[in-house]
C-alpha atoms as a PDB file:
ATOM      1  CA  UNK A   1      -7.717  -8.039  17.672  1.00  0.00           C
ATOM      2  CA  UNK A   2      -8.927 -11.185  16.320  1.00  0.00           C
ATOM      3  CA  UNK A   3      -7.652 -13.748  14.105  1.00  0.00           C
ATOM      4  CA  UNK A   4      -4.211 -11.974  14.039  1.00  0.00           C
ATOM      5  CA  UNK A   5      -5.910  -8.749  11.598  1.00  0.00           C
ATOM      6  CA  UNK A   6      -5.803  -5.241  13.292  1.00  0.00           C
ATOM      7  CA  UNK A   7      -8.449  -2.848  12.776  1.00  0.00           C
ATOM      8  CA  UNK A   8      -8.837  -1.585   9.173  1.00  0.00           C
ATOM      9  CA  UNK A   9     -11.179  -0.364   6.801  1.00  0.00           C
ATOM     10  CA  UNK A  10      -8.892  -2.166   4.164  1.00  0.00           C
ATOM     11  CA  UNK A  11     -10.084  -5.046   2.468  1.00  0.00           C
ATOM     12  CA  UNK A  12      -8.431  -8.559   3.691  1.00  0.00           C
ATOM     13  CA  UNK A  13      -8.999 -11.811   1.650  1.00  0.00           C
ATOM     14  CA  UNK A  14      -7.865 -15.044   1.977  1.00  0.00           C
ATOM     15  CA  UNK A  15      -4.615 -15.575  -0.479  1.00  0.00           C
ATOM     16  CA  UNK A  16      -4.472 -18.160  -3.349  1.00  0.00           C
ATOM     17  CA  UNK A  17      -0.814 -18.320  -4.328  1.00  0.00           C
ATOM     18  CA  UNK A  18       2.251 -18.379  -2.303  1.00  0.00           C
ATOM     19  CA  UNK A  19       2.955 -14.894  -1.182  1.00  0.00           C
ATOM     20  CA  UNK A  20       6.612 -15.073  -0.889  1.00  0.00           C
ATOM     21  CA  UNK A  21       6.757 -16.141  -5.314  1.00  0.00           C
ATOM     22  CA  UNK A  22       4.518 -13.180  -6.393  1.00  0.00           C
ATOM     23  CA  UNK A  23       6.914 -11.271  -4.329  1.00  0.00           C
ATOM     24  CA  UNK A  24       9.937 -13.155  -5.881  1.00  0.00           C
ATOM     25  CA  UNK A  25       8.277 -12.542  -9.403  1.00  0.00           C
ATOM     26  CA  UNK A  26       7.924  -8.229  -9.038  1.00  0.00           C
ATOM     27  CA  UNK A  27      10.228  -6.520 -10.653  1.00  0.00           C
ATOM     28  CA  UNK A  28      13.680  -5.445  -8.301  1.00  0.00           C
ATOM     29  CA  UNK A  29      12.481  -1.947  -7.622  1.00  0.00           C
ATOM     30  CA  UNK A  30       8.782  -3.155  -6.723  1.00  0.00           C
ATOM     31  CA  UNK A  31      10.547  -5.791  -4.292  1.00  0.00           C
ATOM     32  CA  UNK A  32      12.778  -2.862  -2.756  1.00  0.00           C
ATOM     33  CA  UNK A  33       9.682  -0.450  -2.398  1.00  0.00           C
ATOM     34  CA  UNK A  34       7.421  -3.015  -0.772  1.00  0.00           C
ATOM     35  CA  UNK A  35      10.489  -4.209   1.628  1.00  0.00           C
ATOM     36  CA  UNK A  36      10.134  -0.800   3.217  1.00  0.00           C
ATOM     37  CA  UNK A  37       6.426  -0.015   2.799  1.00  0.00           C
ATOM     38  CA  UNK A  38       4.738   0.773   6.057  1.00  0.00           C
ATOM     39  CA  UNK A  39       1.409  -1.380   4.893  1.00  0.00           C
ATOM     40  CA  UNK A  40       1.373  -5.196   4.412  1.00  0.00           C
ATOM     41  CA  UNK A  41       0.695  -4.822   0.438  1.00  0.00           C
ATOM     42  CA  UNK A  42      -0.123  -8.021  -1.105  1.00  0.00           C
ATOM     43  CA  UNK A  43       2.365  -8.386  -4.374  1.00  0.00           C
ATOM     44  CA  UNK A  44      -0.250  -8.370  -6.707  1.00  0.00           C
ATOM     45  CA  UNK A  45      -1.708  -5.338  -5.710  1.00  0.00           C
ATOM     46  CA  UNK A  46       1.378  -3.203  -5.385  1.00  0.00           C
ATOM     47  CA  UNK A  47       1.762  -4.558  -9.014  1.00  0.00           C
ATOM     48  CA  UNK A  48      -1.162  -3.247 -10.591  1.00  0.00           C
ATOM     49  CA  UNK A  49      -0.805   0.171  -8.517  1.00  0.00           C
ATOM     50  CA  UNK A  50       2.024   0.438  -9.739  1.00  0.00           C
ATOM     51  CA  UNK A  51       1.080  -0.342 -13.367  1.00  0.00           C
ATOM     52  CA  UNK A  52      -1.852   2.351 -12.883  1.00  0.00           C
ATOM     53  CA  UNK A  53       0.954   4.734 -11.950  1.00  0.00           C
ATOM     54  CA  UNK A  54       3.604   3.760 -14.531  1.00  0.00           C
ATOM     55  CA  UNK A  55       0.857   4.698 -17.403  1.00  0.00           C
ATOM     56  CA  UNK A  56       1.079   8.024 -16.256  1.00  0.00           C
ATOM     57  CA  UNK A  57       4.584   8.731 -15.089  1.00  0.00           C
ATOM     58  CA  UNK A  58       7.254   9.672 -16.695  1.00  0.00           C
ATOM     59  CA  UNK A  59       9.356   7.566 -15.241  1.00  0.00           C
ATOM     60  CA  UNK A  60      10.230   4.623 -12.541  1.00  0.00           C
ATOM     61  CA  UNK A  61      10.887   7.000  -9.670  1.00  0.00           C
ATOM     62  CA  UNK A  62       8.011   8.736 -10.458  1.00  0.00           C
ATOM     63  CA  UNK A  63       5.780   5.629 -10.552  1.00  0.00           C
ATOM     64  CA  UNK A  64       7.145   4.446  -7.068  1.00  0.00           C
ATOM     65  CA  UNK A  65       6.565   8.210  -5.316  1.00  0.00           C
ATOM     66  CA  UNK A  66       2.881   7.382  -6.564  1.00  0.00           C
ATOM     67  CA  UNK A  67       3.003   4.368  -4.693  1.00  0.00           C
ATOM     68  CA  UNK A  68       4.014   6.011  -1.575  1.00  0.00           C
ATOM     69  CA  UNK A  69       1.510   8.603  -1.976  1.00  0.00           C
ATOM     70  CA  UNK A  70      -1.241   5.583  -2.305  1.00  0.00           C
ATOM     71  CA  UNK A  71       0.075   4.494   0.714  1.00  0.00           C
ATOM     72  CA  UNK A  72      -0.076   7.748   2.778  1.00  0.00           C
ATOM     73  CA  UNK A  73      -3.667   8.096   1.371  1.00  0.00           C
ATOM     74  CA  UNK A  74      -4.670   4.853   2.609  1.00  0.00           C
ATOM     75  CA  UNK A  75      -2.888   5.158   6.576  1.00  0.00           C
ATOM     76  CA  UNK A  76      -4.558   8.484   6.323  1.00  0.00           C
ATOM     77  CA  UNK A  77      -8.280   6.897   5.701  1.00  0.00           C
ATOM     78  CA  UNK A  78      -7.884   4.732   8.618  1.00  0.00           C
ATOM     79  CA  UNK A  79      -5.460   7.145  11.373  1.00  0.00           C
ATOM     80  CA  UNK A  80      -8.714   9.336  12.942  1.00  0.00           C
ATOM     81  CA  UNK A  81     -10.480   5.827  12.723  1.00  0.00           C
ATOM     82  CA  UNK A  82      -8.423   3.945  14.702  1.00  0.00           C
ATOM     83  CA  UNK A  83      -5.950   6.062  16.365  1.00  0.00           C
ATOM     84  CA  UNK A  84      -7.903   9.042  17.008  1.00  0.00           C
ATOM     85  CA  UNK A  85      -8.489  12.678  15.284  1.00  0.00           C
ATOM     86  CA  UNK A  86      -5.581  14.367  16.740  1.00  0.00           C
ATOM     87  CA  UNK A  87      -2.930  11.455  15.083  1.00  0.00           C
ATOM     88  CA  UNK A  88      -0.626  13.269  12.632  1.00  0.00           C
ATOM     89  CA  UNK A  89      -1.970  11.375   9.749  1.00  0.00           C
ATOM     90  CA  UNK A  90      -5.826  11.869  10.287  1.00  0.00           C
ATOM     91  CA  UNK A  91      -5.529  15.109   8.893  1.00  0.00           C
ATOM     92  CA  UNK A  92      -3.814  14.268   5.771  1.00  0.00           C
ATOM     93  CA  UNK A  93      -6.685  12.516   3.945  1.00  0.00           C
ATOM     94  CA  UNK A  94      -6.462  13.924   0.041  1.00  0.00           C
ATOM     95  CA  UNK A  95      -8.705  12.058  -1.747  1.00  0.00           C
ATOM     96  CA  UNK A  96      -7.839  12.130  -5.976  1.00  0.00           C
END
């Protein structure tokens, strides 16, 4: 591991703003589902995935169990990668 970043296929930039206000600025139930997502989402981007999924969901609820499905998608892409083809989520890759 270097420079602190594990091994991912995910995109990593260097960050502009003060993390800890764009996550003070998100919505309460943005701030609750990114307190217990399993990836390190930058606020901004859980904000416009979940904007993406609001425009099609019927509801709140419905927009957040988008989210975690973006999520799962996303560990999924990287589990045979790093973790081998027999992980439990390297088989799980379902690509929209």
């Amino acid at each position: 591991m270097r420079g602190g970043q594990a091994r991912t296929s995910l995109k990593s930039r260097r960050r502009k703003e003060d993390p800890m206000r764009e996550f003070d600025r998100l919505p309460p139930e943005l701030r609750g589902w990114l307190a217990s997502a399993i990836l390190p989402w930058r606020p901004r981007s859980v904000l416009n995935a979940f904007a993406r999924a609001r425009a099609t969901a019927p509801d709140i609820q419905h927009a957040l169990e988008e989210l975690d499905r973006i999520e799962m998608r996303l560990i999924a892409r990287d589990a045979a990668r790093i973790w081998g083809e027999h992980h439990p989520f390297a088989a799980k890759v379902t690509e929209p």
